[in-house]
C-alpha atoms as a PDB file:
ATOM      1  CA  UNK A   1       0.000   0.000   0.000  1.00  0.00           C
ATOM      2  CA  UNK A   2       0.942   3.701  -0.362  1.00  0.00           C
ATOM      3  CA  UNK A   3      -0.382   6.454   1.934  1.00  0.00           C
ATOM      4  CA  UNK A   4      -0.763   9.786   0.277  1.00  0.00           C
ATOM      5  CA  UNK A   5      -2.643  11.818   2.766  1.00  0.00           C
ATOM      6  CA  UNK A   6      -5.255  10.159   4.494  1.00  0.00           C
ATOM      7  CA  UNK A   7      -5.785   7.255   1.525  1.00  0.00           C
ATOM      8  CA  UNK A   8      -4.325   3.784   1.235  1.00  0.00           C
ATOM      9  CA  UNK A   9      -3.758   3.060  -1.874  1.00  0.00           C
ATOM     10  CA  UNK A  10      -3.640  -0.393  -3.032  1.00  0.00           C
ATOM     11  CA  UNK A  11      -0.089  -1.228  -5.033  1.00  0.00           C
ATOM     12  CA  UNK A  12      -2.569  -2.796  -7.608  1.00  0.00           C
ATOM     13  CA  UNK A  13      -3.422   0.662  -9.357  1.00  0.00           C
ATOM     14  CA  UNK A  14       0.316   1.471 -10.502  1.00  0.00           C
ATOM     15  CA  UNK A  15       1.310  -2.078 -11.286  1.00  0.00           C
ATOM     16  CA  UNK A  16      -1.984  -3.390 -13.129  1.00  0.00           C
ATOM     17  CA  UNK A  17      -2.752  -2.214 -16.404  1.00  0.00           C
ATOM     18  CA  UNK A  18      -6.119  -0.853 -17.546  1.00  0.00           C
ATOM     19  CA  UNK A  19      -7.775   0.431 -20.515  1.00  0.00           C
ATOM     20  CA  UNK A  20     -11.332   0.152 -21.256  1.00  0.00           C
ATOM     21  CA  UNK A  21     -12.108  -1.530 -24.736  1.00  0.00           C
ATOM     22  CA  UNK A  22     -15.893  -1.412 -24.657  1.00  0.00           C
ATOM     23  CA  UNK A  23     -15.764  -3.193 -28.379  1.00  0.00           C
ATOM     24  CA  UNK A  24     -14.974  -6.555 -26.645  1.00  0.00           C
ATOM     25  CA  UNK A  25     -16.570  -6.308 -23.443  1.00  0.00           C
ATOM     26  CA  UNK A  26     -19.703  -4.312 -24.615  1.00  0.00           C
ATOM     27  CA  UNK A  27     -20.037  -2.372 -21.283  1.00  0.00           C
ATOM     28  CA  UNK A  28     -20.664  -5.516 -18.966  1.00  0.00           C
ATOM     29  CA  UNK A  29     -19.662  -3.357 -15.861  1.00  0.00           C
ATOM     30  CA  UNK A  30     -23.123  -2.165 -16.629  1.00  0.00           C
ATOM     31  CA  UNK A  31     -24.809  -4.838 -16.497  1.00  0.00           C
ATOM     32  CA  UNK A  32     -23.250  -7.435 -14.370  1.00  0.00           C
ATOM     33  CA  UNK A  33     -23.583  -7.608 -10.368  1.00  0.00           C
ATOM     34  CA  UNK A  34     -25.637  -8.004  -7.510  1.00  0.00           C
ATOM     35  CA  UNK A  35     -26.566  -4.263  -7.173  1.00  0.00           C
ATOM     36  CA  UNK A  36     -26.061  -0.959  -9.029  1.00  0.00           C
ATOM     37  CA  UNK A  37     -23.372   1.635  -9.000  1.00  0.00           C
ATOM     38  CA  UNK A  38     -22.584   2.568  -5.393  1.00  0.00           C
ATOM     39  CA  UNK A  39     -23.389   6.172  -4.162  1.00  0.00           C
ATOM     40  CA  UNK A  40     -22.116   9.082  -2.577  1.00  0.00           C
ATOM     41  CA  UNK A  41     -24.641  10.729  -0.138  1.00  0.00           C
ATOM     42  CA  UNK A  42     -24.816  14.088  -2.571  1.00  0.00           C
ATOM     43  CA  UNK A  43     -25.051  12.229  -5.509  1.00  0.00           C
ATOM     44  CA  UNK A  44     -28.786  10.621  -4.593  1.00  0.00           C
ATOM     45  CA  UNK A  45     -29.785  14.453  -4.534  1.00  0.00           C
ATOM     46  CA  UNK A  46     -28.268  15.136  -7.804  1.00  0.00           C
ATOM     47  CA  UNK A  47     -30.075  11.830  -9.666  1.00  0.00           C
ATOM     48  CA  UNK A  48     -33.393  13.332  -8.115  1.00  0.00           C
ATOM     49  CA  UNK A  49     -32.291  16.782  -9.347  1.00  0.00           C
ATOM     50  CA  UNK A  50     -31.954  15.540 -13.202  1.00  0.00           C
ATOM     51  CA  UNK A  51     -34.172  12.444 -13.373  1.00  0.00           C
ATOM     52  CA  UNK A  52     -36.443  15.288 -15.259  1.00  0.00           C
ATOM     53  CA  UNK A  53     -33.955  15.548 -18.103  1.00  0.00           C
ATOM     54  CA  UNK A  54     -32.816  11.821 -17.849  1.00  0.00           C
ATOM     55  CA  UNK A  55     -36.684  10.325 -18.338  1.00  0.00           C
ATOM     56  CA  UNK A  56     -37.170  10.767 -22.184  1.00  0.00           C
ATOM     57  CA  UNK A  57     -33.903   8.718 -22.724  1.00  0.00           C
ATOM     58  CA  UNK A  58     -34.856   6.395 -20.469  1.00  0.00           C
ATOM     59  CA  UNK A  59     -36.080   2.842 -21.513  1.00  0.00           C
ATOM     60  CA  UNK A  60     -39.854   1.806 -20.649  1.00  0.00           C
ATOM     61  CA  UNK A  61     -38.522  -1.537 -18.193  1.00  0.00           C
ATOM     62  CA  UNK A  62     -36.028   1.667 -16.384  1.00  0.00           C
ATOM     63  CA  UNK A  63     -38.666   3.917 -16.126  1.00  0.00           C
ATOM     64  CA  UNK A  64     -40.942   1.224 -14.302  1.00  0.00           C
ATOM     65  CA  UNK A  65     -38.297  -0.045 -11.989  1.00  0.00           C
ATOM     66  CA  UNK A  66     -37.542   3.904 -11.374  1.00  0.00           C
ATOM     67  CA  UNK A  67     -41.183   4.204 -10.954  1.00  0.00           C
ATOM     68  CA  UNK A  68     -41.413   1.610  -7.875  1.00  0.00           C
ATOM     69  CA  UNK A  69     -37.899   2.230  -6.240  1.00  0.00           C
ATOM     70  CA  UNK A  70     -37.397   5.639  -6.786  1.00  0.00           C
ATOM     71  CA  UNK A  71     -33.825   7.343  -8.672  1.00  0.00           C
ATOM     72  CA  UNK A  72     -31.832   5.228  -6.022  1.00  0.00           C
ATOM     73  CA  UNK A  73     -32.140   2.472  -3.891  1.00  0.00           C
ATOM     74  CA  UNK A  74     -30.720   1.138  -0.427  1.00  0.00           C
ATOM     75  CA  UNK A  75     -29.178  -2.189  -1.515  1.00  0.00           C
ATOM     76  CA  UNK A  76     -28.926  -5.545   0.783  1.00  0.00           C
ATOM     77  CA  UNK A  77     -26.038  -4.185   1.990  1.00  0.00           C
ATOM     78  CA  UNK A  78     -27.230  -1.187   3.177  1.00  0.00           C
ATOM     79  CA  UNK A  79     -25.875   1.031   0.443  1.00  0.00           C
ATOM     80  CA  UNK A  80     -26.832   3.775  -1.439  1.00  0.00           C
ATOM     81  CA  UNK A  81     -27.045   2.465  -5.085  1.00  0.00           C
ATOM     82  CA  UNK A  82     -28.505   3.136  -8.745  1.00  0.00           C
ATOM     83  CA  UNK A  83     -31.814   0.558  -9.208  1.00  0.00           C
ATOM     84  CA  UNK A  84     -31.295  -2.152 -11.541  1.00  0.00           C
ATOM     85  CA  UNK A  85     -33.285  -3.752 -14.173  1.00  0.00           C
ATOM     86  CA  UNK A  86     -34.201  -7.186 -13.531  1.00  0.00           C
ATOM     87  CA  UNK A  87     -31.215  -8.140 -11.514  1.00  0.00           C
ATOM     88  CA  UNK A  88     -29.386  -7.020 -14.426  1.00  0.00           C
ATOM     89  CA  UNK A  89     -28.250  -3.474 -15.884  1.00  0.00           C
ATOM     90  CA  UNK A  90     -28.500   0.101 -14.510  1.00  0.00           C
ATOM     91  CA  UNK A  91     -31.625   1.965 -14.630  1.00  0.00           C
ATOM     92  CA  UNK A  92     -29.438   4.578 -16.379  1.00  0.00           C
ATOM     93  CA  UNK A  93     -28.135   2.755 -18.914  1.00  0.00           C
ATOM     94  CA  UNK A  94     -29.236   2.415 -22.996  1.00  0.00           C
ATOM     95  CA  UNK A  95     -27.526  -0.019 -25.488  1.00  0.00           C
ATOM     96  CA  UNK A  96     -26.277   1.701 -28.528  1.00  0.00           C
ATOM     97  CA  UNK A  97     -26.570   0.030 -32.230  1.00  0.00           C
ATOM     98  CA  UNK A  98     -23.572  -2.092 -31.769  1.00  0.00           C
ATOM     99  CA  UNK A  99     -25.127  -3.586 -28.594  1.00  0.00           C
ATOM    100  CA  UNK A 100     -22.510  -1.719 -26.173  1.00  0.00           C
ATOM    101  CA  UNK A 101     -24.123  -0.731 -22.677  1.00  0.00           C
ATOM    102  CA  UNK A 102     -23.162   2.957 -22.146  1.00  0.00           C
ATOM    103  CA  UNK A 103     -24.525   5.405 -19.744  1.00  0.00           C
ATOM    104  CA  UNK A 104     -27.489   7.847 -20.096  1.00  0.00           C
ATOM    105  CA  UNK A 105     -26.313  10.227 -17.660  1.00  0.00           C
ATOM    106  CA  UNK A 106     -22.871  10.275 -19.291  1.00  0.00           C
ATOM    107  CA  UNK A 107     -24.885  10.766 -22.863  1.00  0.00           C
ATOM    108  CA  UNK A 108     -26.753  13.955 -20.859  1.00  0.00           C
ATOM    109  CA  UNK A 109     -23.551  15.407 -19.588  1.00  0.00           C
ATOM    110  CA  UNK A 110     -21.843  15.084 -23.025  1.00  0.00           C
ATOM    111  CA  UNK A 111     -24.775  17.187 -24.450  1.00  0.00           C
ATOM    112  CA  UNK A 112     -24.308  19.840 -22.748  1.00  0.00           C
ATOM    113  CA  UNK A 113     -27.927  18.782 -20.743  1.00  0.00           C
ATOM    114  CA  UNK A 114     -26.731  18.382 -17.587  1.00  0.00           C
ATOM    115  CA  UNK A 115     -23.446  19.357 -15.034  1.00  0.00           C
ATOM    116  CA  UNK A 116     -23.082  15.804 -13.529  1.00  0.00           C
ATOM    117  CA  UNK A 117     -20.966  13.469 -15.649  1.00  0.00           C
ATOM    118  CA  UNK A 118     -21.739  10.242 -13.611  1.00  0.00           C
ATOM    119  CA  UNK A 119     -21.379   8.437 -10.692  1.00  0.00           C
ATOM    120  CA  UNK A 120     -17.864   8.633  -9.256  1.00  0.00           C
ATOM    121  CA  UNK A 121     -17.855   5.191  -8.259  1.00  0.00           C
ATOM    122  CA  UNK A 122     -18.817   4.516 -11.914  1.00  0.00           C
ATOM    123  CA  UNK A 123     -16.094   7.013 -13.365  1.00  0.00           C
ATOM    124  CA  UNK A 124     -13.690   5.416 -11.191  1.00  0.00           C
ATOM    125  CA  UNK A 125     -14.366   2.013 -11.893  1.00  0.00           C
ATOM    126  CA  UNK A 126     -12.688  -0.408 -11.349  1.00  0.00           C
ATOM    127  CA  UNK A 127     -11.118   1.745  -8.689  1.00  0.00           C
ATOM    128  CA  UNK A 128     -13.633   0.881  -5.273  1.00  0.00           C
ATOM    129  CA  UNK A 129     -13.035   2.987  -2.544  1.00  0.00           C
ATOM    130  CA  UNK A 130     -13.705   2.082   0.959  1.00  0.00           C
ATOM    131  CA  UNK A 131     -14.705   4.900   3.790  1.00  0.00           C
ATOM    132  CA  UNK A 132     -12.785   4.374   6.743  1.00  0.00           C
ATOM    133  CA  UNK A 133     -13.332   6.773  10.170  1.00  0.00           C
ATOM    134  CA  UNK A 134     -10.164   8.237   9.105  1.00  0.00           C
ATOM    135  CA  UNK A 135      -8.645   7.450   6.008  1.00  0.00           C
ATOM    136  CA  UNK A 136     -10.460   5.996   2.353  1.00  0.00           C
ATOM    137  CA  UNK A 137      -8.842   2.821   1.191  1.00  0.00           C
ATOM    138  CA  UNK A 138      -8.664   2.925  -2.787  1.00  0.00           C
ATOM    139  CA  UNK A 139      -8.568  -0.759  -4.249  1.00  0.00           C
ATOM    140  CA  UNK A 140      -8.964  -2.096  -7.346  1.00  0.00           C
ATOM    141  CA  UNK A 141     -12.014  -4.590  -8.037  1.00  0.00           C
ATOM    142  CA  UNK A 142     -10.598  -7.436 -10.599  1.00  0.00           C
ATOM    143  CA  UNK A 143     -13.584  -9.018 -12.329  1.00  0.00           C
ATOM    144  CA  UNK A 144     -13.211 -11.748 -15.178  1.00  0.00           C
ATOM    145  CA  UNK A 145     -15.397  -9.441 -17.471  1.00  0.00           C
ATOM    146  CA  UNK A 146     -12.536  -6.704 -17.559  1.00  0.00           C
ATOM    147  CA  UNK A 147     -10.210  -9.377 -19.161  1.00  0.00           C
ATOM    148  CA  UNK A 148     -10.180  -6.864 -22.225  1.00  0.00           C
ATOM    149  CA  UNK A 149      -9.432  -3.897 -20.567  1.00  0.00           C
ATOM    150  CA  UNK A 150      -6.432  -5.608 -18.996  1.00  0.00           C
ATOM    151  CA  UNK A 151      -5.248  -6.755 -22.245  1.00  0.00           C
ATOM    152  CA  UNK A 152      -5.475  -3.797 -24.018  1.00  0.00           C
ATOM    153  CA  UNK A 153      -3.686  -1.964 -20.874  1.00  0.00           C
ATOM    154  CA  UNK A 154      -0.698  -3.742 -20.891  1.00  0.00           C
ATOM    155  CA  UNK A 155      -0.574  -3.648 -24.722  1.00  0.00           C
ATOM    156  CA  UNK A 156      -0.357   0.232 -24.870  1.00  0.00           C
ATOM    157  CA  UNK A 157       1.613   0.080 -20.917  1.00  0.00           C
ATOM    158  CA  UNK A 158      -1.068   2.209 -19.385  1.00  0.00           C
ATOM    159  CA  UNK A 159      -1.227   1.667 -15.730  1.00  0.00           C
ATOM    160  CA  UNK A 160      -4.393   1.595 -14.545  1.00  0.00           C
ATOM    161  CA  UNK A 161      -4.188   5.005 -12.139  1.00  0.00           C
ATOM    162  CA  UNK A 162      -2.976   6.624 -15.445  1.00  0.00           C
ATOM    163  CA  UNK A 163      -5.941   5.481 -17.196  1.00  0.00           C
ATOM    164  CA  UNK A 164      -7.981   7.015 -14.453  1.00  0.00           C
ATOM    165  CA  UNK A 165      -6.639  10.367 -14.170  1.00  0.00           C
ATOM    166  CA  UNK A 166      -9.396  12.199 -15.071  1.00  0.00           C
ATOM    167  CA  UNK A 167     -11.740  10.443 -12.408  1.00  0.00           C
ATOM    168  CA  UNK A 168      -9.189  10.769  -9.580  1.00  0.00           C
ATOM    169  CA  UNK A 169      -8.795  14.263 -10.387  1.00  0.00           C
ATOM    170  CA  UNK A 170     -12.591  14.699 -10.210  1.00  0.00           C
ATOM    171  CA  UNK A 171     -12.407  12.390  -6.762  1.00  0.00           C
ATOM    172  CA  UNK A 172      -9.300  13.967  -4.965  1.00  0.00           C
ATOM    173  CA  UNK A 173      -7.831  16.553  -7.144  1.00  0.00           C
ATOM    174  CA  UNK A 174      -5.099  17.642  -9.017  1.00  0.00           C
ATOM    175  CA  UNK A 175      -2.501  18.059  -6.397  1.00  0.00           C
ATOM    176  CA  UNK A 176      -3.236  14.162  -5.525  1.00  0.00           C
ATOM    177  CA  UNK A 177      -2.795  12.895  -8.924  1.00  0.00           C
ATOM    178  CA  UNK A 178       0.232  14.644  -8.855  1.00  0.00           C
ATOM    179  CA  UNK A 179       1.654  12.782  -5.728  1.00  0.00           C
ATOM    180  CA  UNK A 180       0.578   9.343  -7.424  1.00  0.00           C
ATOM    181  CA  UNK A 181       2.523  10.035 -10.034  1.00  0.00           C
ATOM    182  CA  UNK A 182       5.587  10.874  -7.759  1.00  0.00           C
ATOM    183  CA  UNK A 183       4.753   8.206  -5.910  1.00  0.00           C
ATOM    184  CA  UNK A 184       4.441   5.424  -9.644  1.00  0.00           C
ATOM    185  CA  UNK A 185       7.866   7.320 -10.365  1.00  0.00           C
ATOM    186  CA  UNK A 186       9.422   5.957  -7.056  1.00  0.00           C
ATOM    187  CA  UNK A 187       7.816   2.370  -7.658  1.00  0.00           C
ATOM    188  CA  UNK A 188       9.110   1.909 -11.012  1.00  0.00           C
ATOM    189  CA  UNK A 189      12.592   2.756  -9.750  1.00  0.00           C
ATOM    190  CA  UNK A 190      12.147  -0.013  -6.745  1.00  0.00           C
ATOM    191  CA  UNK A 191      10.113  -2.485  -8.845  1.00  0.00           C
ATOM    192  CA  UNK A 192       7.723  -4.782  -6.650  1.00  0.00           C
ATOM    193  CA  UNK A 193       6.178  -7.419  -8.987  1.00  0.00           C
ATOM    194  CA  UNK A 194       4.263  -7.467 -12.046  1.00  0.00           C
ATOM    195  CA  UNK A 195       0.944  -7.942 -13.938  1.00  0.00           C
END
């Protein structure tokens, strides 16, 4: 691990590599799981804030399920989440023509519609952080269906926090990124193991 204020961060995000290649794995993250996207507190404001905008893109099984649970949901777990379809994809989601599951909310931000750009759990993924009393730990969530992404990561030698820069910057800000990328400088000069 690697402590750069008050987060942990797992070794895992400077030695893994990680690019998303939606082509092959058609936006599974989407769709797979037991629950949806997890939730900051804010956030379940800001999904009842735009759900206005969000409805006409919205597919007739989301807009049911939104329609009986609400624009977020407490999950078994006791977390706030995004509902889910059917034990199956995000309430927010839409399949373009090639079958890939992308994001309505993203789609909304990108036009301009709305200030939100998505979940940060879902921007970070497959960063997961975990809220401590006094510190967040930031791990990485391996899942089979991200085989691709790993492949095409270590093709082009893009280490996962890399990858994520934007998100983190969103999460943590710039001056954080910064030290992570002091910090990938220092590992690559003391080498721990490998992909």
């Amino acid at each position: 691990m690697i402590q750069i204020d008050n987060k942990l961060i797992s070794l895992d995000l400077f030695e893994r590599h990680f690019i998303c290649d939606l082509p092959k794995c058609l936006g599974a993250c989407c769709v797979e799981g037991e629950s949806g996207a997890p939730l900051e507190a804010e956030e379940t404001q800001i999904l009842e804030e735009i759900l206005p905008i969000l409805k006409p893109m919205l597919s007739k099984p989301a807009l049911e399920v939104i329609e009986e649970k609400g624009s977020w949901e407490i999950d078994v777990d006791g977390d706030k989440v995004t509902p889910i379809i059917n034990g199956r994809e995000c309430v927010y989601t839409y399949f373009d023509e090639k079958g890939v599951c992308k994001c309505t909310i993203e789609k909304a931000y990108n036009e301009g519609l709305i200030s939100f750009p998505k979940p940060v759990s879902c921007h970070l993924y497959p960063i997961r952080i975990t809220k401590y009393t006094d510190f967040d730990a930031l791990n990485y969530h391996h899942w089979p269906i991200c085989e691709a992404a790993r492949v095409l990561g270590k093709q082009e030698a893009v280490p996962m926090f890399r990858f994520l820069k934007k998100a983190i910057i969103r999460k943590y800000g710039e001056d954080f990124y910064t030290e992570m990328e002091e910090a990938d400088k220092l590992l690559r000069e003391n080498p721990q193991s490998e992909d």
